[in-house]
C-alpha atoms as a PDB file:
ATOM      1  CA  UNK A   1      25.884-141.045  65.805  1.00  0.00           C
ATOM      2  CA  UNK A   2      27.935-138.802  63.758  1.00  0.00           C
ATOM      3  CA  UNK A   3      27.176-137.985  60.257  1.00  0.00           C
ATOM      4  CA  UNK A   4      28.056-135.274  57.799  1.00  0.00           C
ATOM      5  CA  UNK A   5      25.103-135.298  56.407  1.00  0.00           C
ATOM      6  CA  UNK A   6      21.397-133.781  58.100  1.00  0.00           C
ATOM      7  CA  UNK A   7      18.715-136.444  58.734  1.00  0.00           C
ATOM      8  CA  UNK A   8      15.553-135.387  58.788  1.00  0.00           C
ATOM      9  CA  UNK A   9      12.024-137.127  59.489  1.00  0.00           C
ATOM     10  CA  UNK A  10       9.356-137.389  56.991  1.00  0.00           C
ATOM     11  CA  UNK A  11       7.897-133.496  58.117  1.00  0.00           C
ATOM     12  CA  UNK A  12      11.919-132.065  57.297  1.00  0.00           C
ATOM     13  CA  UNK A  13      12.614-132.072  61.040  1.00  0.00           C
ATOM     14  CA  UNK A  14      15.927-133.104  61.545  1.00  0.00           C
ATOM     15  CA  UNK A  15      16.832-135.917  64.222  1.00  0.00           C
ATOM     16  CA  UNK A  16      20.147-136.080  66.112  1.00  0.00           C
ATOM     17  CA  UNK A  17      20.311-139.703  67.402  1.00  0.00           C
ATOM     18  CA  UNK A  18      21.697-140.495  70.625  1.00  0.00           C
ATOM     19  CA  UNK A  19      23.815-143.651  71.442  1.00  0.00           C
ATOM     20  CA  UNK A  20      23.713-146.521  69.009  1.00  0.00           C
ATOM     21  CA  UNK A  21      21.382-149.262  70.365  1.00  0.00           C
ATOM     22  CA  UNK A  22      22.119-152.538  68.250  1.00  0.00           C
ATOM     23  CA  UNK A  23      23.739-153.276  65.152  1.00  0.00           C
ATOM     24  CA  UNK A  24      22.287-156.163  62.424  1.00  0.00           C
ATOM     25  CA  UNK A  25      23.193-156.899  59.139  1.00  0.00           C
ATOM     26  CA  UNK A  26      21.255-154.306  57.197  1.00  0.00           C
ATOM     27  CA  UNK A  27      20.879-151.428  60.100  1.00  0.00           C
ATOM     28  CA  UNK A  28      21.788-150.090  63.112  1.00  0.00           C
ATOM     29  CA  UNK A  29      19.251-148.595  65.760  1.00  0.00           C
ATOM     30  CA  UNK A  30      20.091-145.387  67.636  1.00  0.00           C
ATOM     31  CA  UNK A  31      18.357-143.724  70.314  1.00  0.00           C
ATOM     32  CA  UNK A  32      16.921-139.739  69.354  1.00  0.00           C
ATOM     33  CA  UNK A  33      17.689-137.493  71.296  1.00  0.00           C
ATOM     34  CA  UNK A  34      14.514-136.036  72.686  1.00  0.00           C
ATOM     35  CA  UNK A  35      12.766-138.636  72.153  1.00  0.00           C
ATOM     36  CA  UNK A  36      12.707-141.552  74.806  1.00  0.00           C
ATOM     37  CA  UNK A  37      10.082-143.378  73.617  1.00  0.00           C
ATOM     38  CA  UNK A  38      11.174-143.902  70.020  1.00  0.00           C
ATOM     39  CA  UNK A  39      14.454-144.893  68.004  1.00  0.00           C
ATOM     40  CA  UNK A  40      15.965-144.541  64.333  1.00  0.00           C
ATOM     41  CA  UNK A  41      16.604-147.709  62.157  1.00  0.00           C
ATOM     42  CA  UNK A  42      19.321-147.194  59.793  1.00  0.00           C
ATOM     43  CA  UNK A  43      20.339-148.968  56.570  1.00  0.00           C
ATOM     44  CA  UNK A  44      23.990-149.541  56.044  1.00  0.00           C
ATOM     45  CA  UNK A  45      23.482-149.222  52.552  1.00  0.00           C
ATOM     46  CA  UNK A  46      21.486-147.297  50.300  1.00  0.00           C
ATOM     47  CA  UNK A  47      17.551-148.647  49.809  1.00  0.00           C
ATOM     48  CA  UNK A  48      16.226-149.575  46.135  1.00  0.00           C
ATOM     49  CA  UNK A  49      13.447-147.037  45.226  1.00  0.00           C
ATOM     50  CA  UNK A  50      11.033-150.106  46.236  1.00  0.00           C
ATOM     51  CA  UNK A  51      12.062-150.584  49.730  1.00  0.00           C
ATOM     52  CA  UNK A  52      11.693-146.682  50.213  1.00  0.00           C
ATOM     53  CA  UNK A  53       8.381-147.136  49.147  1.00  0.00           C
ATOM     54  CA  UNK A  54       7.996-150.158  50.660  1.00  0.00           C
ATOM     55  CA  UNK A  55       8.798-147.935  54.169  1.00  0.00           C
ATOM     56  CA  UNK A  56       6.408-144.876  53.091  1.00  0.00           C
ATOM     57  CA  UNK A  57       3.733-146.467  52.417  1.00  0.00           C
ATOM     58  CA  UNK A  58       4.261-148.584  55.725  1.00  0.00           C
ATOM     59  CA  UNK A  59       4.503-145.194  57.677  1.00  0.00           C
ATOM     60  CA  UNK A  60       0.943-144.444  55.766  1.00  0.00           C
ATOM     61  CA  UNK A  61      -0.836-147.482  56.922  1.00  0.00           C
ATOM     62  CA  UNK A  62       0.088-147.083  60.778  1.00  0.00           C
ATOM     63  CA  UNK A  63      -2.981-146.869  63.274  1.00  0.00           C
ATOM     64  CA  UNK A  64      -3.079-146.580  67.221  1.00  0.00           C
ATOM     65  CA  UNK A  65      -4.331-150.280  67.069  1.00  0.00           C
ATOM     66  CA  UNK A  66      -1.313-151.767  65.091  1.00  0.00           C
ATOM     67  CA  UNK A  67       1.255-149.512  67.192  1.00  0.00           C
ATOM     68  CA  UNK A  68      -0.228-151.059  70.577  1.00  0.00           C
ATOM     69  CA  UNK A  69       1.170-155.164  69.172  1.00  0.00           C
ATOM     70  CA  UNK A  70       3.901-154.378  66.425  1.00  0.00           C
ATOM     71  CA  UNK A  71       7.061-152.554  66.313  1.00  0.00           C
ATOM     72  CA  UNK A  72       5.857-150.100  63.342  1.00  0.00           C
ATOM     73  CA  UNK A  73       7.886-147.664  61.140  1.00  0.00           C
ATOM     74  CA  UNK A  74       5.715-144.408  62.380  1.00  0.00           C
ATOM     75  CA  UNK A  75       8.304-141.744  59.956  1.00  0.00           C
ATOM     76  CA  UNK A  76      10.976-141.911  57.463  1.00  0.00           C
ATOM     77  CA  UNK A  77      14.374-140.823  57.794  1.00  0.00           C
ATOM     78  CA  UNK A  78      15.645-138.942  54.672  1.00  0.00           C
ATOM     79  CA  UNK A  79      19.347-137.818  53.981  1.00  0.00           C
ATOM     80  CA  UNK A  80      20.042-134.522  52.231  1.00  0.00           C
ATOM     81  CA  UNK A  81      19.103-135.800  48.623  1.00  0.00           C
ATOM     82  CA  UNK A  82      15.771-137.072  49.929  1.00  0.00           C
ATOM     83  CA  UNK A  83      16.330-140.356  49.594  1.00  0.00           C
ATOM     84  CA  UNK A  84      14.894-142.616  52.477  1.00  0.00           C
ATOM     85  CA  UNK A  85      17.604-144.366  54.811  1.00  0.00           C
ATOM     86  CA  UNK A  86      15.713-145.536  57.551  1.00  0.00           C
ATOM     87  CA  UNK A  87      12.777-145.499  59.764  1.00  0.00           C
ATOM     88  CA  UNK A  88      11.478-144.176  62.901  1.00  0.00           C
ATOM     89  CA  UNK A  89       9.703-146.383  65.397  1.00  0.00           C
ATOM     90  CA  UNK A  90       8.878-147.189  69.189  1.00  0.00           C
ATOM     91  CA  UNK A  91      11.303-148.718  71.636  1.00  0.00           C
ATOM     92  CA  UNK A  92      10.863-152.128  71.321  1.00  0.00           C
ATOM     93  CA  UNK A  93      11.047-152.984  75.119  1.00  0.00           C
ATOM     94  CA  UNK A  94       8.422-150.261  75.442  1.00  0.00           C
ATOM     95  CA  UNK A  95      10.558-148.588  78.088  1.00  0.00           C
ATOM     96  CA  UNK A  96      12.219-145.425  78.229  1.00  0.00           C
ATOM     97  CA  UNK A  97      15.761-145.351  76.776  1.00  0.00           C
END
């Protein structure tokens, strides 16, 4: 994926993404690069401040046990201002990209 802007993960890491995986109507999902067990959701367009804290405090409430049956935001994605535009989370096949 390439964008101007740096995308970082809820620690300021930034994430490159890889090749884009699927597209719906509110996101796309991209492989990371580095990461073959996880992939970035990303909103098309930008999140009210209640579905970015809707997505934080999802990231907050993640445990081993919930991780081993759902597809679970596990970090945020954050553009240059801060704002949240997306989620991290594990492949949903389970399978290495």
């Amino acid at each position: 994926m390439k964008r101007a802007a740096r995308i970082v993960n809820g620690s300021g890491v930034e994430i490159r993404f890889g090749r884009e995986l699927g597209r719906g109507g509110e996101g796309s999902v991209f492989a990371i690069e580095g990461h073959t067990d996880l992939v970035a959701k990303v909103y098309h367009k930008p999140l009210s401040k209640d579905k970015q804290s809707k997505i934080e405090a999802m990231v907050r409430l993640k445990t081993q046990q919930l991780l081993r049956f759902t597809v679970w935001p596990v970090d945020v994605l954050r553009d240059a201002t801060r704002h949240v535009i997306g989620f991290i989370m594990p492949c949903l096949n389970g399978q290495e990209i």
